[in-house]
Each structure stands twice: as structure tokens, then as C-alpha cells.
PDB file of N, CA and C in Angstrom:
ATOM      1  N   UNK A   1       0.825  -1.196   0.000  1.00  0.00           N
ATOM      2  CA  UNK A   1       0.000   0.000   0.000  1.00  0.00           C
ATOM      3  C   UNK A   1       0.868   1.258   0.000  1.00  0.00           C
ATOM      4  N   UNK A   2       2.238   1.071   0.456  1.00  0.00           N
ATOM      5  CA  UNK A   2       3.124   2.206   0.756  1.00  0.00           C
ATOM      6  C   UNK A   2       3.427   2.823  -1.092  1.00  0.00           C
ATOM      7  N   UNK A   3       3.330   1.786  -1.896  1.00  0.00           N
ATOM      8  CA  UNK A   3       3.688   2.241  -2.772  1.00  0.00           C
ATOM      9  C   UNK A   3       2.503   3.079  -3.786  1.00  0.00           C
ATOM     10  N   UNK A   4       1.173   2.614  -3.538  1.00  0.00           N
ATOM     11  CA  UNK A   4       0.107   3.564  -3.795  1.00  0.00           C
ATOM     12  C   UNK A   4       0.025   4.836  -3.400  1.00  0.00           C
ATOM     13  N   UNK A   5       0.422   4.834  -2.059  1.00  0.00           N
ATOM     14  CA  UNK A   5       0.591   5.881  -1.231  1.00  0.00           C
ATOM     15  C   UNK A   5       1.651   7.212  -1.738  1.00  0.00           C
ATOM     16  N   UNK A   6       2.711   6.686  -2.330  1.00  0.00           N
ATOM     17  CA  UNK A   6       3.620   7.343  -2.397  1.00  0.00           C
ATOM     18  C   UNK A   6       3.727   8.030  -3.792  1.00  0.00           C
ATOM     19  N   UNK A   7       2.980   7.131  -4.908  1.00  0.00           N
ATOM     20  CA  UNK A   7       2.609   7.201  -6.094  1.00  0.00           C
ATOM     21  C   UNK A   7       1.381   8.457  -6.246  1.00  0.00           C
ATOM     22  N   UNK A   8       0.590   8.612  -5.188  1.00  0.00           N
ATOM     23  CA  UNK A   8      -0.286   9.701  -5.203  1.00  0.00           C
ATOM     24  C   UNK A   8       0.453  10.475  -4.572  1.00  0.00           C
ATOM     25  N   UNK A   9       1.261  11.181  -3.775  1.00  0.00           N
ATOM     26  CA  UNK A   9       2.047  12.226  -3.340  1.00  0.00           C
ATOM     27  C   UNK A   9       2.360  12.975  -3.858  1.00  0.00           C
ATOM     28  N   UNK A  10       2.984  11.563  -5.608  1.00  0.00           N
ATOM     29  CA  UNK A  10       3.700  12.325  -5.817  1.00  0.00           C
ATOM     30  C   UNK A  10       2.826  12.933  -7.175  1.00  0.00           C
ATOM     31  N   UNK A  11       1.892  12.065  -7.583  1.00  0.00           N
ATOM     32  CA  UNK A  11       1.089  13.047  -8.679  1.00  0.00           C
ATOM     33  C   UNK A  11       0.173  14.173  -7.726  1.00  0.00           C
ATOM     34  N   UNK A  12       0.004  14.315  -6.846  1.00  0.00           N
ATOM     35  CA  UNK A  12      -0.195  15.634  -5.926  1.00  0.00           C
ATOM     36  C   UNK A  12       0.330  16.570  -6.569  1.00  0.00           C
ATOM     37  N   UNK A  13       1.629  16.397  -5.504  1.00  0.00           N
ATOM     38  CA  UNK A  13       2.646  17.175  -6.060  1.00  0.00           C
ATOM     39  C   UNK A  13       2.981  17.620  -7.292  1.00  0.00           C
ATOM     40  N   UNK A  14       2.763  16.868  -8.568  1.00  0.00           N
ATOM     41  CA  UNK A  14       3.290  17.351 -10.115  1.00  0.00           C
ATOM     42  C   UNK A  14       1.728  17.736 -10.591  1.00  0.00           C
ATOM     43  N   UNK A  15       0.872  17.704 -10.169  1.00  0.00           N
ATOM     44  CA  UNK A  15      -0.749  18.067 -10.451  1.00  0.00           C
ATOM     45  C   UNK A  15      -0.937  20.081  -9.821  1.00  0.00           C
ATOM     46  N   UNK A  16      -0.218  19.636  -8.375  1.00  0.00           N
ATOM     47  CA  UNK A  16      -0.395  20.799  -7.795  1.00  0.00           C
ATOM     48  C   UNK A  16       1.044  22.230  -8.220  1.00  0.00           C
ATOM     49  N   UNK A  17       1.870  21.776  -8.593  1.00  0.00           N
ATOM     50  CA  UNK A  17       2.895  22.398  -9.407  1.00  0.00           C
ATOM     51  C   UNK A  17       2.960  23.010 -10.295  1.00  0.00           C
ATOM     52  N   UNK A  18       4.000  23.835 -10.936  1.00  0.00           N
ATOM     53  CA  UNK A  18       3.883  24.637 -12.428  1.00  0.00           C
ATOM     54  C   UNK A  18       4.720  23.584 -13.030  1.00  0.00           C
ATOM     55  N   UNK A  19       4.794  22.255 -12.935  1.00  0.00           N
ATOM     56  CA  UNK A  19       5.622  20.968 -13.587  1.00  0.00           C
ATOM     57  C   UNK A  19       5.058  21.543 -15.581  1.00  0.00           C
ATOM     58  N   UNK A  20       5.957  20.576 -15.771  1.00  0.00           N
ATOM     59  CA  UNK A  20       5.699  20.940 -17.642  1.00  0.00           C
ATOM     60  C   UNK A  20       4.398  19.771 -17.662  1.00  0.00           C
ATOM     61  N   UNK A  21       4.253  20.240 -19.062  1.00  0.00           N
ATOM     62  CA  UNK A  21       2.634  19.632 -19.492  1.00  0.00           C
ATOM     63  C   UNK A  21       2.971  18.058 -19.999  1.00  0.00           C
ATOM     64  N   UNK A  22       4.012  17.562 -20.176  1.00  0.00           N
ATOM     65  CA  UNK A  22       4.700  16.168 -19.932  1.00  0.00           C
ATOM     66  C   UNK A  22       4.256  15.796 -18.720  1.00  0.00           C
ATOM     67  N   UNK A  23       4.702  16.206 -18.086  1.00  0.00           N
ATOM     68  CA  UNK A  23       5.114  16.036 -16.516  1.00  0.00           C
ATOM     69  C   UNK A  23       2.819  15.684 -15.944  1.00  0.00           C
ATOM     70  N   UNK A  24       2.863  16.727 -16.223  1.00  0.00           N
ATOM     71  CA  UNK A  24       1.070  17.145 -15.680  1.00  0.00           C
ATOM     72  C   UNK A  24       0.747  16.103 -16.386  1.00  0.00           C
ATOM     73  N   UNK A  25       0.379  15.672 -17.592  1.00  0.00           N
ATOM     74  CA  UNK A  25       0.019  14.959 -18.428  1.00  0.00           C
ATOM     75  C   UNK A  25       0.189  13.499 -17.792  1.00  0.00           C
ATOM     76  N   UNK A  26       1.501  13.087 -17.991  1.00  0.00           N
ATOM     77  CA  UNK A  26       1.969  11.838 -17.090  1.00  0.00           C
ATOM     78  C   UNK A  26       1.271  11.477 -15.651  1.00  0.00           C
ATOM     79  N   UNK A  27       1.315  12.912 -14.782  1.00  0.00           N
ATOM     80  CA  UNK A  27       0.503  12.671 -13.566  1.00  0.00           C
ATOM     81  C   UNK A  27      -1.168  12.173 -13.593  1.00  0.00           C
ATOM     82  N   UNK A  28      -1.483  12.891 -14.390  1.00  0.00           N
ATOM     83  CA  UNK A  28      -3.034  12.727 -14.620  1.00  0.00           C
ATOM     84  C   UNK A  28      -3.350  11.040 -15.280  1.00  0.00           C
ATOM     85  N   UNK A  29      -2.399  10.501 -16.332  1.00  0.00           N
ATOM     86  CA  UNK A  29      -2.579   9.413 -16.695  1.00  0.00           C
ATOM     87  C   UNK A  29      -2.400   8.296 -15.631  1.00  0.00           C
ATOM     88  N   UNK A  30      -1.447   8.414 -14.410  1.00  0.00           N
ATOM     89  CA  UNK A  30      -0.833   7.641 -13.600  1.00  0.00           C
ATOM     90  C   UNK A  30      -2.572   8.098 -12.550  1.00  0.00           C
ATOM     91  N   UNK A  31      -2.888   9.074 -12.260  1.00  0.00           N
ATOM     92  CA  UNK A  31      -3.954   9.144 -11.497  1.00  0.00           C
ATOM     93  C   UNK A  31      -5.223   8.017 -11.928  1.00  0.00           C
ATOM     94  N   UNK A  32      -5.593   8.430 -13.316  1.00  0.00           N
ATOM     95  CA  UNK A  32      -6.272   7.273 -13.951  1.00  0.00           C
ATOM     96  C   UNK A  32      -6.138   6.124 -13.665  1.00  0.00           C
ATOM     97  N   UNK A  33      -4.814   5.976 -14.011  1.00  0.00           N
ATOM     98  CA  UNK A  33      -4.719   4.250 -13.404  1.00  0.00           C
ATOM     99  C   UNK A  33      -4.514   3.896 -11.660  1.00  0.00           C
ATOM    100  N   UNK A  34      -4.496   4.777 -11.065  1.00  0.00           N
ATOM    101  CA  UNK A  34      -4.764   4.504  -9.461  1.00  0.00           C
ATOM    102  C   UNK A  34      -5.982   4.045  -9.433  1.00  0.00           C
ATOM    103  N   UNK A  35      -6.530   4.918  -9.653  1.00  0.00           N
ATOM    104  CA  UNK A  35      -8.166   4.795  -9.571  1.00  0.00           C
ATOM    105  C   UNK A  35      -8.785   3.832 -10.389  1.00  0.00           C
ATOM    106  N   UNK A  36      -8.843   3.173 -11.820  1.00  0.00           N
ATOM    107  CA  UNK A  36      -8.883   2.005 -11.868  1.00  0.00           C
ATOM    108  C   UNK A  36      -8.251   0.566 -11.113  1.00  0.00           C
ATOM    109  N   UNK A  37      -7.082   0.819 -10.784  1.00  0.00           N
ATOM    110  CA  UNK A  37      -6.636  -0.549  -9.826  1.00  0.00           C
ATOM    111  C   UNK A  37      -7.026  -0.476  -8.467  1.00  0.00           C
ATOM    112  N   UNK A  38      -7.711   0.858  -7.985  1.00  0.00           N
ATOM    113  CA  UNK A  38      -8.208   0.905  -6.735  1.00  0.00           C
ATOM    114  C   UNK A  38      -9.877   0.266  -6.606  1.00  0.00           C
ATOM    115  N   UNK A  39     -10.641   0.209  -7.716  1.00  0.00           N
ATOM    116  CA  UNK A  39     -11.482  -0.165  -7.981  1.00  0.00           C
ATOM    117  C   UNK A  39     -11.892  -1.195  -7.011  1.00  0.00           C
ATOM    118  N   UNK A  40     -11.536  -2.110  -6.587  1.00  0.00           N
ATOM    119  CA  UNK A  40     -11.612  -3.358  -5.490  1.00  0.00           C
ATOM    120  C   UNK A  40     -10.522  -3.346  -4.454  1.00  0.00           C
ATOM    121  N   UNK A  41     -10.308  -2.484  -4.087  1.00  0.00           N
ATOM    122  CA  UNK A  41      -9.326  -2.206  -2.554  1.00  0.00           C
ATOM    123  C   UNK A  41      -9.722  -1.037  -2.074  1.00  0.00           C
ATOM    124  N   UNK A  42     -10.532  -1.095  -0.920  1.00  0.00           N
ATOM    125  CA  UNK A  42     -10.872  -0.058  -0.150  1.00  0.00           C
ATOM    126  C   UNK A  42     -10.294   1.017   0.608  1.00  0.00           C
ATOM    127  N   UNK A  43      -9.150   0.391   0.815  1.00  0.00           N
ATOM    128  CA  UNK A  43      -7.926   0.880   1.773  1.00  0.00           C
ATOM    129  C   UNK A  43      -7.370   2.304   0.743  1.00  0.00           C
ATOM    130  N   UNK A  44      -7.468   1.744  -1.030  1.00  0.00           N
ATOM    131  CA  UNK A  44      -6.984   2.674  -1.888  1.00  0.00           C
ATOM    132  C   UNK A  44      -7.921   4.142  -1.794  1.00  0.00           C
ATOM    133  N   UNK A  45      -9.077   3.608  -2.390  1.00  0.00           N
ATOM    134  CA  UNK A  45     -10.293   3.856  -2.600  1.00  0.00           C
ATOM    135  C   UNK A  45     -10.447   5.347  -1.466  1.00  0.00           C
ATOM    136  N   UNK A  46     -10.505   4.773  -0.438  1.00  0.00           N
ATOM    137  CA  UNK A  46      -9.702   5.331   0.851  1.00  0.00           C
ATOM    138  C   UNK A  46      -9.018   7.122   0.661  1.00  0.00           C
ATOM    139  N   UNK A  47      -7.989   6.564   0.297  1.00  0.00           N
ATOM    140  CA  UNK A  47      -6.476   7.476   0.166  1.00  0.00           C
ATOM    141  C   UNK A  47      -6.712   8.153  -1.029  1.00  0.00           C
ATOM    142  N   UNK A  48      -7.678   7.512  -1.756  1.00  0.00           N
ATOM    143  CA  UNK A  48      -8.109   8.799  -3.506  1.00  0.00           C
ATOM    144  C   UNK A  48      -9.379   9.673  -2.723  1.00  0.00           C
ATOM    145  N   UNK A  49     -10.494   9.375  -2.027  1.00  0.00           N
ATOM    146  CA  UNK A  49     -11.201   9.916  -1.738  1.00  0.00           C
ATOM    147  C   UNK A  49     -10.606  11.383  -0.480  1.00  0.00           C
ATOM    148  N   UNK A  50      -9.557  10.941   0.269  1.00  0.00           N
ATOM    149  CA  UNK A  50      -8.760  12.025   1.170  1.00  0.00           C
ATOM    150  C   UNK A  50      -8.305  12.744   0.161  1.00  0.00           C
ATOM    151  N   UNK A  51      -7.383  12.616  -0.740  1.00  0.00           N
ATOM    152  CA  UNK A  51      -7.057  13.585  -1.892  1.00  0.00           C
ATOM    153  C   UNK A  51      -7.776  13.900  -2.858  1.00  0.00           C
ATOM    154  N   UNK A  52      -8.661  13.672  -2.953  1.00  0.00           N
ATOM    155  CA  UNK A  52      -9.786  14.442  -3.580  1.00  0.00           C
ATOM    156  C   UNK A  52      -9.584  16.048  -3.490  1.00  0.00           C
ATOM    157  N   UNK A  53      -9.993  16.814  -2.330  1.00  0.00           N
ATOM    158  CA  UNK A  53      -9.991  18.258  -1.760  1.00  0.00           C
ATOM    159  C   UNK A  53      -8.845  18.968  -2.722  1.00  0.00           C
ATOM    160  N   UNK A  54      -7.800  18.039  -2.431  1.00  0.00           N
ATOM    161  CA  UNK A  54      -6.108  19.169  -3.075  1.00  0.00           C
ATOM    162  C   UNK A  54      -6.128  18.747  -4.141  1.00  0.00           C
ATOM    163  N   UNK A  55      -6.578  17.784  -4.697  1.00  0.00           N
ATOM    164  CA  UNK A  55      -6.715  17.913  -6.063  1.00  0.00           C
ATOM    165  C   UNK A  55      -7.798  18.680  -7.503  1.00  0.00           C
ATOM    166  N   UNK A  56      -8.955  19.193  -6.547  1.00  0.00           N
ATOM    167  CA  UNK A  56     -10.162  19.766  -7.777  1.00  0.00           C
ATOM    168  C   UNK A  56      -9.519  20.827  -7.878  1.00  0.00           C
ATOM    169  N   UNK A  57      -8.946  21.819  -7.691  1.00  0.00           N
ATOM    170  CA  UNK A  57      -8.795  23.649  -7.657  1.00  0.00           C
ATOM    171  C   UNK A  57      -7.755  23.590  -8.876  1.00  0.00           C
ATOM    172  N   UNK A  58      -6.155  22.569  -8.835  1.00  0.00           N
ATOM    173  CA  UNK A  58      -5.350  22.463 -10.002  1.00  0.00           C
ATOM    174  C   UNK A  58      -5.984  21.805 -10.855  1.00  0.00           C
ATOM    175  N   UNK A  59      -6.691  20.945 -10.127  1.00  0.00           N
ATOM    176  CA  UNK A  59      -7.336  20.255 -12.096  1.00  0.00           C
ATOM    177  C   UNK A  59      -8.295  20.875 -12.590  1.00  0.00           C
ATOM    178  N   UNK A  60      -9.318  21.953 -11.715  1.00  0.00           N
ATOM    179  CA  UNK A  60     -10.082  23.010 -12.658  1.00  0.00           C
ATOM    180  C   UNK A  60      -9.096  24.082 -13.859  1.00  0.00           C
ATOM    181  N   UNK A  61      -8.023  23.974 -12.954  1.00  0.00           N
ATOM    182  CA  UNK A  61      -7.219  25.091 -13.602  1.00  0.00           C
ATOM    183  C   UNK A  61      -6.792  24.817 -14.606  1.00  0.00           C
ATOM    184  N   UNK A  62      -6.147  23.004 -15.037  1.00  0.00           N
ATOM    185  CA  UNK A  62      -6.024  23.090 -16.095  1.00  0.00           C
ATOM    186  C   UNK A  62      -7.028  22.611 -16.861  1.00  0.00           C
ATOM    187  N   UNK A  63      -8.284  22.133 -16.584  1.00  0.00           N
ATOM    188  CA  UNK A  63      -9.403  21.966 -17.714  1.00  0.00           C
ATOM    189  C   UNK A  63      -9.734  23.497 -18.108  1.00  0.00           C
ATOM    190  N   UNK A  64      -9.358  24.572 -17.148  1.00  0.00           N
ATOM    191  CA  UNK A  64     -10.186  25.693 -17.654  1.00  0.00           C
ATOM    192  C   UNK A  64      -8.804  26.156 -19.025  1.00  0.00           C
ATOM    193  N   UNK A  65      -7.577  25.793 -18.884  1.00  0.00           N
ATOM    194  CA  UNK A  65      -6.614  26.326 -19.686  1.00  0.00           C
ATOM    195  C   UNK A  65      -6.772  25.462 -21.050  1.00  0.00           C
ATOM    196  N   UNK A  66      -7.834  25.031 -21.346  1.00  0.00           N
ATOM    197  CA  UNK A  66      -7.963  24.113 -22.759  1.00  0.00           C
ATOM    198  C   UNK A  66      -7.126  23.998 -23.681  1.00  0.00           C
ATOM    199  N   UNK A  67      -6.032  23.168 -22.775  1.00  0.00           N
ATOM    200  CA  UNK A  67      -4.832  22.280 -23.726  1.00  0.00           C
ATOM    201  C   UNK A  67      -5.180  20.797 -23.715  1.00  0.00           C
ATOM    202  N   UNK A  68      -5.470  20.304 -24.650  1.00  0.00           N
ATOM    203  CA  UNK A  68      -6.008  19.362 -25.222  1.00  0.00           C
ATOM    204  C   UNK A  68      -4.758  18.481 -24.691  1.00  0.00           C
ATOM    205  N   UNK A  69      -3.389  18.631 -24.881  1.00  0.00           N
ATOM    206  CA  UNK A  69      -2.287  17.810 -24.042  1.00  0.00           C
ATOM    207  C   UNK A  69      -2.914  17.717 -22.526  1.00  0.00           C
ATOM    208  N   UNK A  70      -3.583  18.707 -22.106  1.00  0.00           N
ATOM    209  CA  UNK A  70      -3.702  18.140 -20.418  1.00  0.00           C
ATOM    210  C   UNK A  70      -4.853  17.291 -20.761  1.00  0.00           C
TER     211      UNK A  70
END
């Protein structure tokens, strides 16, 4: 679980950042797939629903910046 754990930190972190649109891009795809493999582990399920909060405000920001890369 430590490694789920640590794997969302760190797309936090490159979500909540001025990281390049590689970088953002990569995070958001790696988020996707948390959340599909969390699908049947609660414990995950869990730890996406706590980061929820710090994550809507940067990801409005970049749906509102309509780059089709994000």
C-alpha cells in the first residue's frame, strides 16, 4: 500500500505544481490508473477519496486552460 501511497504524493505534487505539461500529463494518466486498480481495494479507494480536496482547484485550472495535451 506504501507504494500507492507514495505514487499519489507524488502526482499531488506534479498536479499541484507549475511541472511541464509532460510532466502534468503523465501525472493525470498515472492518477487514472490509481483509480482504476483501486477499484476493489478499499484501503486505496480510501487514500483517492482524502485527496480528492487538493486535487479539484489544479485540475479546474487546467481543464479551464484548454490544452487538449492536459
Amino acid at each position: 500500500m506504501s507504494g500507492f501511497s507514495d505514487q499519489l504524493e507524488e502526482i499531488k505534487s506534479l498536479i499541484s505544481s507549475a511541472a511541464t505539461k509532460a510532466n502534468k500529463s503523465f501525472a493525470y494518466s498515472t492518477l487514472l490508473h490509481l483509480q482504476q486498480q483501486s477499484s476493489n481495494c478499499h484501503g486505496s479507494i480510501q487514500m483517492l477519496a482524502r485527496s480528492c480536496r487538493s486535487l479539484i482547484r489544479p485540475t479546474v485550472a487546467d481543464v479551464r486552460n484548454n490544452d487538449e495535451e492536459m
